[in-house]
Protein backbone atom coordinates (compact mmCIF):
# COMPACT_ATOMS: atom_id res chain seq x y z
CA UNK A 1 0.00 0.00 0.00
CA UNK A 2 2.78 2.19 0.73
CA UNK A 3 3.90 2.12 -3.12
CA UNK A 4 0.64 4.19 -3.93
CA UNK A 5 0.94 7.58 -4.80
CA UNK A 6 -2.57 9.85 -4.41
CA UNK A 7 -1.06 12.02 -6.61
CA UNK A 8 -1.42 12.16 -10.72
CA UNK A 9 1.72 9.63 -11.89
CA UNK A 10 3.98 10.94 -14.83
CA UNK A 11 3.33 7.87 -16.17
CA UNK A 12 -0.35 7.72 -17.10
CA UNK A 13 -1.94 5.92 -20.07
CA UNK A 14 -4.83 4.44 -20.99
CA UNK A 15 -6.93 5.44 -17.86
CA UNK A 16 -4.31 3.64 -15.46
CA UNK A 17 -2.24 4.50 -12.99
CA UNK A 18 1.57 2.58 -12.20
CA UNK A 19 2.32 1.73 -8.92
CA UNK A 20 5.81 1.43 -7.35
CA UNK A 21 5.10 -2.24 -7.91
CA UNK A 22 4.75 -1.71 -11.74
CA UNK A 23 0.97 -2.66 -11.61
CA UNK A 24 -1.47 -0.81 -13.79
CA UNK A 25 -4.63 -0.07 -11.73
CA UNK A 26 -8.12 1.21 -12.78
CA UNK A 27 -8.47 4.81 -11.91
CA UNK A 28 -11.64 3.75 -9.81
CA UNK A 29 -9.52 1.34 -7.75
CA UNK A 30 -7.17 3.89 -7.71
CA UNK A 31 -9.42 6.33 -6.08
CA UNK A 32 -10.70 3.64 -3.52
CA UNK A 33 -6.93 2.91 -2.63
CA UNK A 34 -5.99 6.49 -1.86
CA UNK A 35 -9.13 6.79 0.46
CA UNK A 36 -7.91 3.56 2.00
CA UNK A 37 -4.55 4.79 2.26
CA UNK A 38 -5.95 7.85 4.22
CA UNK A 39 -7.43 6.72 6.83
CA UNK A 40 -5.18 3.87 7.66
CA UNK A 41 -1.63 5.23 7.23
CA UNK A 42 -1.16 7.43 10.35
CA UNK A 43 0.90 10.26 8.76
CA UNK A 44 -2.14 10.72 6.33
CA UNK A 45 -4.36 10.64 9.28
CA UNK A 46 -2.56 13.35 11.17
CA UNK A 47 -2.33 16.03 8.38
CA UNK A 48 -6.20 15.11 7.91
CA UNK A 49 -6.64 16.14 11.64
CA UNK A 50 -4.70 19.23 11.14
CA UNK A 51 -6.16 20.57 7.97
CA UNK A 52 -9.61 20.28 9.44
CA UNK A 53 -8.49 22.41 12.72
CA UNK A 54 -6.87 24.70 10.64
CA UNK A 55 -9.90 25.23 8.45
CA UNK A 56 -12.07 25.23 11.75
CA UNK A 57 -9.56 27.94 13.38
CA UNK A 58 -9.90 29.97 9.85
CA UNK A 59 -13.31 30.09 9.98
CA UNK A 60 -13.89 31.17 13.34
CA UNK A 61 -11.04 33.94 12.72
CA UNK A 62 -13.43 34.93 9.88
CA UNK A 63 -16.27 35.17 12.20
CA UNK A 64 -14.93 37.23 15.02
CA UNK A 65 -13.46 39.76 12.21
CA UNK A 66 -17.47 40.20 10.33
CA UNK A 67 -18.51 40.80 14.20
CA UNK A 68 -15.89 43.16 14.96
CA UNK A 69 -16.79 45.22 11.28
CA UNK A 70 -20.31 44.99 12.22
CA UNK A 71 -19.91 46.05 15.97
CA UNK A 72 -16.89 48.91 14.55
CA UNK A 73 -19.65 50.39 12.21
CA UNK A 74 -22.24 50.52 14.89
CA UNK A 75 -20.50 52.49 17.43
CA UNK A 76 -18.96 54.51 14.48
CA UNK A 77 -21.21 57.44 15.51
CA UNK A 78 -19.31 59.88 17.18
CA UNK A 79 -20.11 60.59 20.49
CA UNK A 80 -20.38 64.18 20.21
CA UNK A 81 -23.04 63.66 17.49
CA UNK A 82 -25.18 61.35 19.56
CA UNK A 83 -24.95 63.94 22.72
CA UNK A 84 -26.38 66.52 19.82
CA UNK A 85 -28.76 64.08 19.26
CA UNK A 86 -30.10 63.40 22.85
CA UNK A 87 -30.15 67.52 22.96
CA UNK A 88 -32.31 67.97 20.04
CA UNK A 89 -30.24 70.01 18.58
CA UNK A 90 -28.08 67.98 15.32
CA UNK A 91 -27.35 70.21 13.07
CA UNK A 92 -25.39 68.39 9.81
CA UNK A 93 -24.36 65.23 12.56
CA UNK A 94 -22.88 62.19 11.60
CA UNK A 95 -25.22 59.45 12.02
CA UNK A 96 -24.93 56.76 8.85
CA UNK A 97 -25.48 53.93 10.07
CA UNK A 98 -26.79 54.92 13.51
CA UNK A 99 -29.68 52.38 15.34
CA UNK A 100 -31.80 55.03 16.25
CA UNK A 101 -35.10 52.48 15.90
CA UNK A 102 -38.29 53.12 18.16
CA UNK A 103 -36.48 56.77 19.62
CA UNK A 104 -38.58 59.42 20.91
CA UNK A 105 -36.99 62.20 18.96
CA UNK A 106 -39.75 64.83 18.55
CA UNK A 107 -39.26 67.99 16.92
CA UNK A 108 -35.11 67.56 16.24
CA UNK A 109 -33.62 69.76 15.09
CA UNK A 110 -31.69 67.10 12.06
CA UNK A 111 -30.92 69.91 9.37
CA UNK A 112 -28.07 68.66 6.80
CA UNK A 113 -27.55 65.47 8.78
CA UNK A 114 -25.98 61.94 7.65
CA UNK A 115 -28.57 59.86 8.73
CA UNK A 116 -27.67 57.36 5.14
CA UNK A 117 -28.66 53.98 5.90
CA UNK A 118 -29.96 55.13 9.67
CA UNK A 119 -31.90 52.19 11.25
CA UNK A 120 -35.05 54.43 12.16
CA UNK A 121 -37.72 52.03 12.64
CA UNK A 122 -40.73 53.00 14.29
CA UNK A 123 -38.80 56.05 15.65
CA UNK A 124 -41.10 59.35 16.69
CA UNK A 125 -40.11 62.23 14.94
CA UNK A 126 -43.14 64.25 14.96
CA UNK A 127 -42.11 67.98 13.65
CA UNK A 128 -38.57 67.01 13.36
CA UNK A 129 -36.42 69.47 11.02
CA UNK A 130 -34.65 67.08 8.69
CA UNK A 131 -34.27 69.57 5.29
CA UNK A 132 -31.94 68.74 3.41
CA UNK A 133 -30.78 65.32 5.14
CA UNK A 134 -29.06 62.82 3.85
CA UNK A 135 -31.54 59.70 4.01
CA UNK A 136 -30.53 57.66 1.66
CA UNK A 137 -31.78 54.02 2.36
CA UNK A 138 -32.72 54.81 5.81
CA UNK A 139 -35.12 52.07 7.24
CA UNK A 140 -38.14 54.33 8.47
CA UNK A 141 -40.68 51.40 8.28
CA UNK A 142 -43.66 52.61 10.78
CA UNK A 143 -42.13 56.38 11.35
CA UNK A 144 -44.11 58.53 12.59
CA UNK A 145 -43.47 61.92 10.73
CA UNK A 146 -46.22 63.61 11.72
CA UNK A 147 -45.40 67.29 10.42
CA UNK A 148 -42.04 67.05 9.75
CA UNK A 149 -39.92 69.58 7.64
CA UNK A 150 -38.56 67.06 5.06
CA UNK A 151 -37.80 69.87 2.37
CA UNK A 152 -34.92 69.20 0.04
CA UNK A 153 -34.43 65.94 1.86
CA UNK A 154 -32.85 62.67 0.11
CA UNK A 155 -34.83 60.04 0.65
CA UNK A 156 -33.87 57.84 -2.68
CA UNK A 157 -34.17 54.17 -1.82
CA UNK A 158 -35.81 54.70 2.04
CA UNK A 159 -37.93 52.33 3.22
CA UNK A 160 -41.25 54.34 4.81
CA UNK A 161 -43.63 51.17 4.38
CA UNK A 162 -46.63 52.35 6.68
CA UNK A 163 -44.77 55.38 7.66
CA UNK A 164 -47.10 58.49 9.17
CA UNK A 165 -46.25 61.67 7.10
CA UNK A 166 -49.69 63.14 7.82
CA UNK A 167 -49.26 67.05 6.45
CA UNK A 168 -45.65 66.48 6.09
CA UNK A 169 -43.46 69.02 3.72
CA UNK A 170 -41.85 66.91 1.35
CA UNK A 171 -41.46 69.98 -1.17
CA UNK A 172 -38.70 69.46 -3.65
CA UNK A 173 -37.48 66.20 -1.73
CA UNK A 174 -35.95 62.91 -3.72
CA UNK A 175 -37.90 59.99 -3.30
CA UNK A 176 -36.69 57.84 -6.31
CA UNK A 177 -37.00 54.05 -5.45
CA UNK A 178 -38.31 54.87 -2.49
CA UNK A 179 -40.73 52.76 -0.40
CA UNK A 180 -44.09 54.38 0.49
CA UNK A 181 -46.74 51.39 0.39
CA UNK A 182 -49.65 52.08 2.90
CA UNK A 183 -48.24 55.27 4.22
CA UNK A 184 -49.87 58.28 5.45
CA UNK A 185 -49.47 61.10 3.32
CA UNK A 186 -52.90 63.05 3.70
CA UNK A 187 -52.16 66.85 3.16
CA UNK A 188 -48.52 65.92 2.60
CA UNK A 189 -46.74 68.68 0.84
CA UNK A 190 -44.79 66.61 -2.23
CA UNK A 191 -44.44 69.82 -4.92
CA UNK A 192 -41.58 69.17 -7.46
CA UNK A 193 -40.78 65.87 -5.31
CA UNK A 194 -38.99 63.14 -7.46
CA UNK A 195 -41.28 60.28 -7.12
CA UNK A 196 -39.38 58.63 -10.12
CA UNK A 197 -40.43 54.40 -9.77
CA UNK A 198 -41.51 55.15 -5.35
CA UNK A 199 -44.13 52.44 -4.48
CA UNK A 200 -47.02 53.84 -3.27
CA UNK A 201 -49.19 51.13 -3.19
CA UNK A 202 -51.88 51.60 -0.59
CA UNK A 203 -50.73 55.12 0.58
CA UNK A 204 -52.98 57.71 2.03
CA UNK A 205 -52.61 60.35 -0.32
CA UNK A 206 -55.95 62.29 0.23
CA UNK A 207 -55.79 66.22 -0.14
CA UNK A 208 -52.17 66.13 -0.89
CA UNK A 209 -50.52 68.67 -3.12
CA UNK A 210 -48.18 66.96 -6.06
CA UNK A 211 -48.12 69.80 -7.83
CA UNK A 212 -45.37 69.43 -10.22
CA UNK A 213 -44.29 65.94 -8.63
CA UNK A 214 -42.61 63.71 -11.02
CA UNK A 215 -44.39 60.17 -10.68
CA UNK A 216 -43.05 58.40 -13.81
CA UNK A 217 -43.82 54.83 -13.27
CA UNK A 218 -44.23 54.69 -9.53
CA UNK A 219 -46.64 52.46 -8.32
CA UNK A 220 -49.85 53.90 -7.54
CA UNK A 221 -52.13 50.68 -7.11
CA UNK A 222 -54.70 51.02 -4.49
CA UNK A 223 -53.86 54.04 -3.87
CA UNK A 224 -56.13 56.75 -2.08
CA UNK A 225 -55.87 60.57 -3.87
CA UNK A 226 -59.10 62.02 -3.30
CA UNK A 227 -59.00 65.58 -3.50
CA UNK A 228 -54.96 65.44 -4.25
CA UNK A 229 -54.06 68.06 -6.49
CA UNK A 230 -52.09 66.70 -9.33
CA UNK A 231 -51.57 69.85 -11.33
CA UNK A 232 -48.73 69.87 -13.87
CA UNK A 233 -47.59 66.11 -12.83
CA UNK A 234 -45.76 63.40 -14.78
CA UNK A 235 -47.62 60.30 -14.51
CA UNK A 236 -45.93 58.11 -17.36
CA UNK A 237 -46.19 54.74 -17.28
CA UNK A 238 -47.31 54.79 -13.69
CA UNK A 239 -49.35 51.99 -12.18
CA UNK A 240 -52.77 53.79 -10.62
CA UNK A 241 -55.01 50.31 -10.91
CA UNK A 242 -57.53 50.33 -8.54
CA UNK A 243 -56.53 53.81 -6.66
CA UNK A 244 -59.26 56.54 -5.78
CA UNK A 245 -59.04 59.70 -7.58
CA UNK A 246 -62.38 61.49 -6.45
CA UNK A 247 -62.48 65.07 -6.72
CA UNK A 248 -58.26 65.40 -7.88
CA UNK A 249 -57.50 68.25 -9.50
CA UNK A 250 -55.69 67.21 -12.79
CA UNK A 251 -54.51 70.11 -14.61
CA UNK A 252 -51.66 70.11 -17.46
CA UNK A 253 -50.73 66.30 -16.81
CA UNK A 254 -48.85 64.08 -18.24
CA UNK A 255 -50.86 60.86 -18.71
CA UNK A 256 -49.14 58.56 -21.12
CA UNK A 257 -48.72 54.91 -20.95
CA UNK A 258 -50.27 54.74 -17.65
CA UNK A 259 -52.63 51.73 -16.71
CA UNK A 260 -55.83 53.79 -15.39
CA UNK A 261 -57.84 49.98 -14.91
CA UNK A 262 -60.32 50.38 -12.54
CA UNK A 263 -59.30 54.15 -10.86
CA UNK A 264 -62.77 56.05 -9.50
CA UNK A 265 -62.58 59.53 -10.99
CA UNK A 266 -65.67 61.10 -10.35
CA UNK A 267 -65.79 64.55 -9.75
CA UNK A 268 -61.96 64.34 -11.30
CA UNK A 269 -61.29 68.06 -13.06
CA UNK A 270 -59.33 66.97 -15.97
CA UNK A 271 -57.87 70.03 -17.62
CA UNK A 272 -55.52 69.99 -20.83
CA UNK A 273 -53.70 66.85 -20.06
CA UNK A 274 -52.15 64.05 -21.76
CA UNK A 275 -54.09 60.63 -21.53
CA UNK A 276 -52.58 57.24 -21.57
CA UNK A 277 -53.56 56.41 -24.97
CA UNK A 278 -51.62 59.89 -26.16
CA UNK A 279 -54.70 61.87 -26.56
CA UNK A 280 -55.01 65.29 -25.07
CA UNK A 281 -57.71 66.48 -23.25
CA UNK A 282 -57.96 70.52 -24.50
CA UNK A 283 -60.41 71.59 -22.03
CA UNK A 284 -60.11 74.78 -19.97
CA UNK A 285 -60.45 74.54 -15.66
């Protein structure tokens, strides 16, 4: 056994192997030889035993390092920042990253922060100041916004699934990719907001102004706009199947491509806008 080699022999041919012994053998006896030869020749048996605690001791190297990155970029926030915080007073602060989830943070003062990938889940920031934050994939599921100054604010990618915005300013604020399914946005203030493929599914939008909003091919399914004012908005290509638009105010809209199946318009005003089959509608409000 000892003349068997388990590595590939300069010598093959034919699907053989040689052995030290000058015996051709099949390559699946081969194979069944070298796993013989492992496990019963004790040299074998040792390397076996220290490859597999090396690998072990590898991979619970790798482990500790991920926990230390992870626990490093938690406690990243500087600690001058978070006294801000606690002080309501956070002017342009530091806080990416921050685990700020389910804090009572009413009426902070957040203007120009970092708050990019912020965990604020179900965090209270009723009249918070946050104009012109950096919010970029912040987790805000089940916020409560409740008149908060969001103006200018960069909320691209942010997840506000069942978020409470109710009379919110959003004027002007980036909301591309953004998540708003079955939030609150009655009265909200979304003027020139970039709504550019949000999901809206569900949301509350009753009363709310969009005036000038750009909504091309966000999701509007389901959606509740009675009363909205959607006055010189892009709607191309967005999804409004099923939403309410009682009493909106369309005026100068842009219309096409987008799947109207089964929206409630009465009482609409429609006023010189572009339809989703391309025709306009030239009458005067």
């Amino acid at each position: 056994m000892a003349g068997i080699h388990c590595g590939f022999n300069r010598h093959y041919r034919k699907g053989t192997y040689r052995t030290n012994s000058n015996h051709s053998l099949p390559l699946s006896s081969r194979a069944s030889l070298c796993s013989q030869q492992i496990f019963t020749d004790p040299n074998s048996m040792e390397n076996s035993t220290m490859h597999l605690l090396l690998f072990a001791s590898s991979k619970l190297l790798i482990s500790s390092l991920i926990a230390l990155l992870v626990g490093t970029t938690l406690c990243a926030v500087d600690s001058k920042d978070l006294k801000k915080l606690k002080e309501g007073q956070c002017e342009g602060c530091d806080l990416k990253f921050a685990q700020l989830q389910g804090l009572e943070l009413l009426g902070v003062n957040l203007f120009e922060a970092n708050l990019q990938k912020a965990n604020l889940v179900g965090s209270k920031l009723a009249g918070a100041r946050l104009l012109s934050a950096n919010l970029v994939d912040a987790k805000l599921r089940e916020a409560s916004l409740i008149h908060a100054q969001l103006v200018g604010a960069d909320l691209e990618g942010a997840d506000l699934d069942h978020a409470d915005l109710f009379e919110a300013n959003l004027e002007i604020a980036n909301l591309q990719w953004a998540n708003l399914a079955g939030a609150s946005l009655e009265n909200a203030n979304l003027g020139l907001a970039n709504l550019y493929k949000a999901n809206l599914q569900g949301a509350d939008l009753r009363g709310a102004n969009l005036t000038g909003a750009m909504l091309g091919e966000a999701n509007l399914s389901n959606a509740n706009l009675e009363g909205a004012r959607l006055m010189v908005v892009n709607l191309s290509r967005a999804n409004l199947k099923g939403a309410n638009l009682k009493g909106t105010k369309i005026h100068e809209a842009i219309l096409s491509g987008a799947d109207l199946t089964g929206v409630e318009m009465t009482d609409a005003q429609i006023c010189r806008t572009r339809m989703p089959a391309g025709n306009m509608v030239h009458k005067d409000c």
